[in-house]
N, C-alpha and C. Protein backbone atom coordinates (compact mmCIF):
# COMPACT_ATOMS: atom_id res chain seq x y z
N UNK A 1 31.37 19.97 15.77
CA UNK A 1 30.14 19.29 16.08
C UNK A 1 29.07 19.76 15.08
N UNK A 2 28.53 18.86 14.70
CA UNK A 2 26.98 19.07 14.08
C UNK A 2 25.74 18.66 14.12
N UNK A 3 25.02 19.26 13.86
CA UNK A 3 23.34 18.90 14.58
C UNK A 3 22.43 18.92 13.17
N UNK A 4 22.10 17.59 12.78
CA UNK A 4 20.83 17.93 11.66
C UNK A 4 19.87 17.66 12.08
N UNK A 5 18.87 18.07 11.41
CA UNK A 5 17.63 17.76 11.69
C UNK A 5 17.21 17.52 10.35
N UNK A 6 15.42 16.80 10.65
CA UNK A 6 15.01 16.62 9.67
C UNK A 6 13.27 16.60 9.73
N UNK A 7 12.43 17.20 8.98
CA UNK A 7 10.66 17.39 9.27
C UNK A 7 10.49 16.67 8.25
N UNK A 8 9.70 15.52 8.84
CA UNK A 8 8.63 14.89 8.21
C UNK A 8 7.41 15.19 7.59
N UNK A 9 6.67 15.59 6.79
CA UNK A 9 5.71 15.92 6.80
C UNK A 9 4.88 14.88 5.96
N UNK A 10 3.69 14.09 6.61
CA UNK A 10 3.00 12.53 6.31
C UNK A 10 1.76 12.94 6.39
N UNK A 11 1.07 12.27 5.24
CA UNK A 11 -0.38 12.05 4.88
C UNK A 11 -0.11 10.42 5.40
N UNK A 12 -1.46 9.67 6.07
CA UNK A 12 -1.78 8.88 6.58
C UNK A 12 -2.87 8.26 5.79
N UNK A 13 -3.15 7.10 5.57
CA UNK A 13 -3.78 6.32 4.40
C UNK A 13 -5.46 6.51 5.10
N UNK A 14 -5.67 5.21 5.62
CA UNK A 14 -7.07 5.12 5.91
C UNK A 14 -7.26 4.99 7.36
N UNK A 15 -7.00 6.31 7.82
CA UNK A 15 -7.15 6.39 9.58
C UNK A 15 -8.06 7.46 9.27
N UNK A 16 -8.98 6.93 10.26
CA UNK A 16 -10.86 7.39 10.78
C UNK A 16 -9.87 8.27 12.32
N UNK A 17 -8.92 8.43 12.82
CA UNK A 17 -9.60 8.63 14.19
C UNK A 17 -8.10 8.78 14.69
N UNK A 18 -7.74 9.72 16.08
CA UNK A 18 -6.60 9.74 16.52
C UNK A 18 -6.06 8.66 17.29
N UNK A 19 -6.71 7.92 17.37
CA UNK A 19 -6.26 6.35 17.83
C UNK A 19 -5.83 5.76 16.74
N UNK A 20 -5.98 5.47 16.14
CA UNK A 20 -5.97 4.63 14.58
C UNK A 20 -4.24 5.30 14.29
N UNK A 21 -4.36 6.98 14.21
CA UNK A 21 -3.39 7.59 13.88
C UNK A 21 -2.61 6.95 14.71
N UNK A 22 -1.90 7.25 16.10
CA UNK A 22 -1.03 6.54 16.95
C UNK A 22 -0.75 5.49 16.66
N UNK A 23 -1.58 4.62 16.24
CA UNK A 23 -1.28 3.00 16.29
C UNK A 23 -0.24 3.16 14.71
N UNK A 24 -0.15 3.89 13.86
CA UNK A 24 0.31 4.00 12.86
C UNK A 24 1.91 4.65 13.26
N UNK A 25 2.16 5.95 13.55
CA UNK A 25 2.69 7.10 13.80
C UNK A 25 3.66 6.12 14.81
N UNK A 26 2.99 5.87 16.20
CA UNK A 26 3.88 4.71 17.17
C UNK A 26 5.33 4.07 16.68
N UNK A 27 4.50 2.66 16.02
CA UNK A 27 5.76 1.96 15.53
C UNK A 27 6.64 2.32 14.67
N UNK A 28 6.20 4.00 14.20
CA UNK A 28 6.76 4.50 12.71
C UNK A 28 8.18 5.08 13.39
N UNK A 29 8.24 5.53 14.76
CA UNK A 29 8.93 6.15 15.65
C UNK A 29 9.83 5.17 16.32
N UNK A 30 9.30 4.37 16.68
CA UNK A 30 10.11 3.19 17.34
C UNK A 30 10.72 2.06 16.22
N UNK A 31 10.34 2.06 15.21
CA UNK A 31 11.06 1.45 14.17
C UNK A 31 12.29 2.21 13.74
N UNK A 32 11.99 3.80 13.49
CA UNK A 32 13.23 4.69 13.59
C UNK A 32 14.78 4.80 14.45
N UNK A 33 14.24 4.78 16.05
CA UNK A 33 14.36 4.64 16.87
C UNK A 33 15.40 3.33 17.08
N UNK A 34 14.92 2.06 16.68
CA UNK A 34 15.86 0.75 16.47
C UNK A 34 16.76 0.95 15.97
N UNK A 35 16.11 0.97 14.50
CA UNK A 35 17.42 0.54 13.44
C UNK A 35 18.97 2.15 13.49
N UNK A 36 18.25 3.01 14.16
CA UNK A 36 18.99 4.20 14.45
C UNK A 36 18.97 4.89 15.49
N UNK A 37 19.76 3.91 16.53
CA UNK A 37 19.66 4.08 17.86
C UNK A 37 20.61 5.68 18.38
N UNK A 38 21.35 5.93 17.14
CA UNK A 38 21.65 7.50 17.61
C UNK A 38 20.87 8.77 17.79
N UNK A 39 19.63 8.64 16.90
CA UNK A 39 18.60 9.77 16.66
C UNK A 39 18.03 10.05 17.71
N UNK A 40 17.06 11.02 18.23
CA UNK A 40 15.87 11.37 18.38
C UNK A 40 14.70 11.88 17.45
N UNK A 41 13.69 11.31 17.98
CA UNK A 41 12.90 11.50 16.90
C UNK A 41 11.25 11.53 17.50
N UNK A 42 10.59 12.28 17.58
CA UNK A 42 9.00 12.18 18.01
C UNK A 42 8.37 13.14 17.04
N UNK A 43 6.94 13.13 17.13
CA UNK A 43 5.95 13.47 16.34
C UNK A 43 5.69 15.08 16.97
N UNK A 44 6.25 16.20 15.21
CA UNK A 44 6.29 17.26 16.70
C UNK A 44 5.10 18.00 15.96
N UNK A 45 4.34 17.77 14.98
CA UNK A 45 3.06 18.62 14.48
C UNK A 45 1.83 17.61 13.77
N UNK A 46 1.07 18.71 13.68
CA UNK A 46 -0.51 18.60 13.27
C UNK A 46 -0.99 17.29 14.48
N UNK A 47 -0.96 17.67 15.67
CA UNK A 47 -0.83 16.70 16.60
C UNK A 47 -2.75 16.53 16.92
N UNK A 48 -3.56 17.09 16.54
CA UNK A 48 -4.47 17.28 16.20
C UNK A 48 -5.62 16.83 14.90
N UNK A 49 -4.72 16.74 14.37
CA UNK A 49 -5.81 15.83 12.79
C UNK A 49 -5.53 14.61 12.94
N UNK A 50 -6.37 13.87 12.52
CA UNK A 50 -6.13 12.24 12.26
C UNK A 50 -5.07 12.08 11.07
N UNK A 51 -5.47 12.40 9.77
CA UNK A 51 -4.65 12.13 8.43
C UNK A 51 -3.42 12.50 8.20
N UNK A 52 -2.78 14.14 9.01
CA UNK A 52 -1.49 14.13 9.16
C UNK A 52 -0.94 14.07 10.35
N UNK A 53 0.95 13.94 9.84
CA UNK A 53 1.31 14.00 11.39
C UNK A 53 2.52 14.46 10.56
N UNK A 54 3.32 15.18 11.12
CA UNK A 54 4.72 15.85 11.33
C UNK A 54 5.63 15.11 12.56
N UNK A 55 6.68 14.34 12.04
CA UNK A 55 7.81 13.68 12.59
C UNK A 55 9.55 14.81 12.37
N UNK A 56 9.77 14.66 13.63
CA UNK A 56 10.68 15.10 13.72
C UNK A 56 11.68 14.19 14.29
N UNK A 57 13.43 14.18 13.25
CA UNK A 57 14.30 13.62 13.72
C UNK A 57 15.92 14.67 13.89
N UNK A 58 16.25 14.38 15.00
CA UNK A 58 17.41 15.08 15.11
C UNK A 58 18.68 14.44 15.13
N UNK A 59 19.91 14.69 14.87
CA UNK A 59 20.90 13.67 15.48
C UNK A 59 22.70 14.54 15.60
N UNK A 60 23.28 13.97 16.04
CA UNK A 60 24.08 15.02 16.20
C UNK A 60 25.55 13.79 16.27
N UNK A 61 26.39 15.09 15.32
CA UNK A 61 27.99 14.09 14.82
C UNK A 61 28.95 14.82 14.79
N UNK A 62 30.00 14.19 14.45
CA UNK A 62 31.56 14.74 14.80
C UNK A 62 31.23 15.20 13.05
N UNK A 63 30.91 14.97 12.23
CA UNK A 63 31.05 15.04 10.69
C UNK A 63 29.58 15.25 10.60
N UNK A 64 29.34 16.49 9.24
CA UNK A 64 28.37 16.83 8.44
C UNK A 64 27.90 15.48 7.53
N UNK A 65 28.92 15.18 6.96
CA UNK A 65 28.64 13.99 5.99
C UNK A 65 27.73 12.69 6.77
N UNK A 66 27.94 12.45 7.98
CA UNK A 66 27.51 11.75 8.72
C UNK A 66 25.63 12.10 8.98
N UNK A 67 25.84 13.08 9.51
CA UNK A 67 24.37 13.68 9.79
C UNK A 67 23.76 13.68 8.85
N UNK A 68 24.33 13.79 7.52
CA UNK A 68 23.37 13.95 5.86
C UNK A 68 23.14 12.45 5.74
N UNK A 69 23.95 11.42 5.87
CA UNK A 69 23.58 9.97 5.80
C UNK A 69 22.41 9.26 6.41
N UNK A 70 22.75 9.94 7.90
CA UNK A 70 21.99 9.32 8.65
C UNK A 70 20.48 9.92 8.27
N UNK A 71 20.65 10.95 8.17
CA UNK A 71 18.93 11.23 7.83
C UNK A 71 18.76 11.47 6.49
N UNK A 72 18.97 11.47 5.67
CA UNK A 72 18.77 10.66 4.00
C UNK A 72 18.22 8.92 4.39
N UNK A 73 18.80 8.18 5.34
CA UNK A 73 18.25 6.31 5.73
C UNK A 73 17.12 6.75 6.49
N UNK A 74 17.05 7.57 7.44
CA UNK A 74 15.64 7.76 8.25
C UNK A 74 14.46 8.42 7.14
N UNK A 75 14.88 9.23 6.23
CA UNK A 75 13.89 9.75 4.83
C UNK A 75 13.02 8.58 4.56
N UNK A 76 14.29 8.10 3.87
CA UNK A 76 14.14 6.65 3.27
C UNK A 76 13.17 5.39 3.66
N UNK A 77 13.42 5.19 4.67
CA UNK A 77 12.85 4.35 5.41
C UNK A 77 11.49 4.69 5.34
N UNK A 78 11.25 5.95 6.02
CA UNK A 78 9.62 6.37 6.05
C UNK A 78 8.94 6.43 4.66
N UNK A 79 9.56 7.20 3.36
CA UNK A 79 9.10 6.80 2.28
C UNK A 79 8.61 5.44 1.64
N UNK A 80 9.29 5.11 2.25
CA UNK A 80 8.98 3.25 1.68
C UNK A 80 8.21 2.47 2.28
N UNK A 81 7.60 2.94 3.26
CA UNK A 81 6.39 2.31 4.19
C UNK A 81 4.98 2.61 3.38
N UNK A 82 4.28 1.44 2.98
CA UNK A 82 3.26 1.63 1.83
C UNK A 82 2.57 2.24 2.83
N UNK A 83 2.09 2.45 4.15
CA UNK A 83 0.48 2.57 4.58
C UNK A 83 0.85 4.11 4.69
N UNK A 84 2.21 5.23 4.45
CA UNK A 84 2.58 6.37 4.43
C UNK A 84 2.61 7.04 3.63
N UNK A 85 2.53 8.38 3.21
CA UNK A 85 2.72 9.19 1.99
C UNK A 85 3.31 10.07 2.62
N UNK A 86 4.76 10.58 1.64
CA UNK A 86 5.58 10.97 2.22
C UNK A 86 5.64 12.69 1.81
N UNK A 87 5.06 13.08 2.35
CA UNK A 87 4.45 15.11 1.56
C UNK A 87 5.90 15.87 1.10
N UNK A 88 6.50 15.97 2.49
CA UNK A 88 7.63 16.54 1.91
C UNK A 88 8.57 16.37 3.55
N UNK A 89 10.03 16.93 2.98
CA UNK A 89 10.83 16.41 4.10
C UNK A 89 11.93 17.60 3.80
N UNK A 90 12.09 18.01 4.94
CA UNK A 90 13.30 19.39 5.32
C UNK A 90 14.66 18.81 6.18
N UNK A 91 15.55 18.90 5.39
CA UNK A 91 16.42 18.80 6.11
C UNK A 91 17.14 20.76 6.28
N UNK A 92 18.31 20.78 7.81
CA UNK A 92 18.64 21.18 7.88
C UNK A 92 19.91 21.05 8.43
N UNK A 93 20.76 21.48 8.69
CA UNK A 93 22.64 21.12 9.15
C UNK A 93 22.88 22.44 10.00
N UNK A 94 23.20 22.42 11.28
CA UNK A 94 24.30 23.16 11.80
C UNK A 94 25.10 22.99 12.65
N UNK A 95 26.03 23.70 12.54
CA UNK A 95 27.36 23.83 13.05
C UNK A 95 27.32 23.82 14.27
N UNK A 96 28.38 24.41 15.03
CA UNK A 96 28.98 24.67 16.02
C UNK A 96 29.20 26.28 15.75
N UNK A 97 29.28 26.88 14.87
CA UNK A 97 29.22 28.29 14.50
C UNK A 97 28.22 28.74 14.17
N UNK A 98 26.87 27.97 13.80
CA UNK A 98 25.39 29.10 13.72
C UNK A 98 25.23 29.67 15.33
């Protein structure tokens, strides 16, 4: 068994306000969420500023190779959303033996 994870870390374009943020951050989660109905995934930092937000996705597989796919397409995805800037992104992999 394996468990990756993966931290988002997002600059947010032209949000005034933590409402504004949500309305952004929201569908960014539930669009995830669809097209990759195996993940979990919610907003787990800077839950407090308007301009960033920290997304977290987890997912868990019979195969490593699998877990690196799947969240390399969830990367992906968020990078390519113009109203996002994508800061930086951590992946990590473990086992059944960490």
């Amino acid at each position: 068994m394996y468990v990756g994870s993966l931290t988002l870390d997002i600059l947010l374009g032209d949000v005034r306000s933590l409402k504004q943020k949500r309305s952004v951050i929201r569908p960014l989660i539930a669009e995830l969420q669809r097209r990759y109905p195996s993940i979990a995934v919610a907003e787990t930092g800077h839950l407090d500023l308007h301009r960033r937000a920290e997304v977290g996705v987890a997912v868990v597989s019979a195969s490593a190779g699998n877990c690196k796919e799947v969240l390399d397409a969830c990367e992906r995805m968020v990078a390519f959303r113009p109203e996002i800037e994508l800061l930086s992104a951590r992946h990590r992999l473990y086992n059944d033996e960490d």
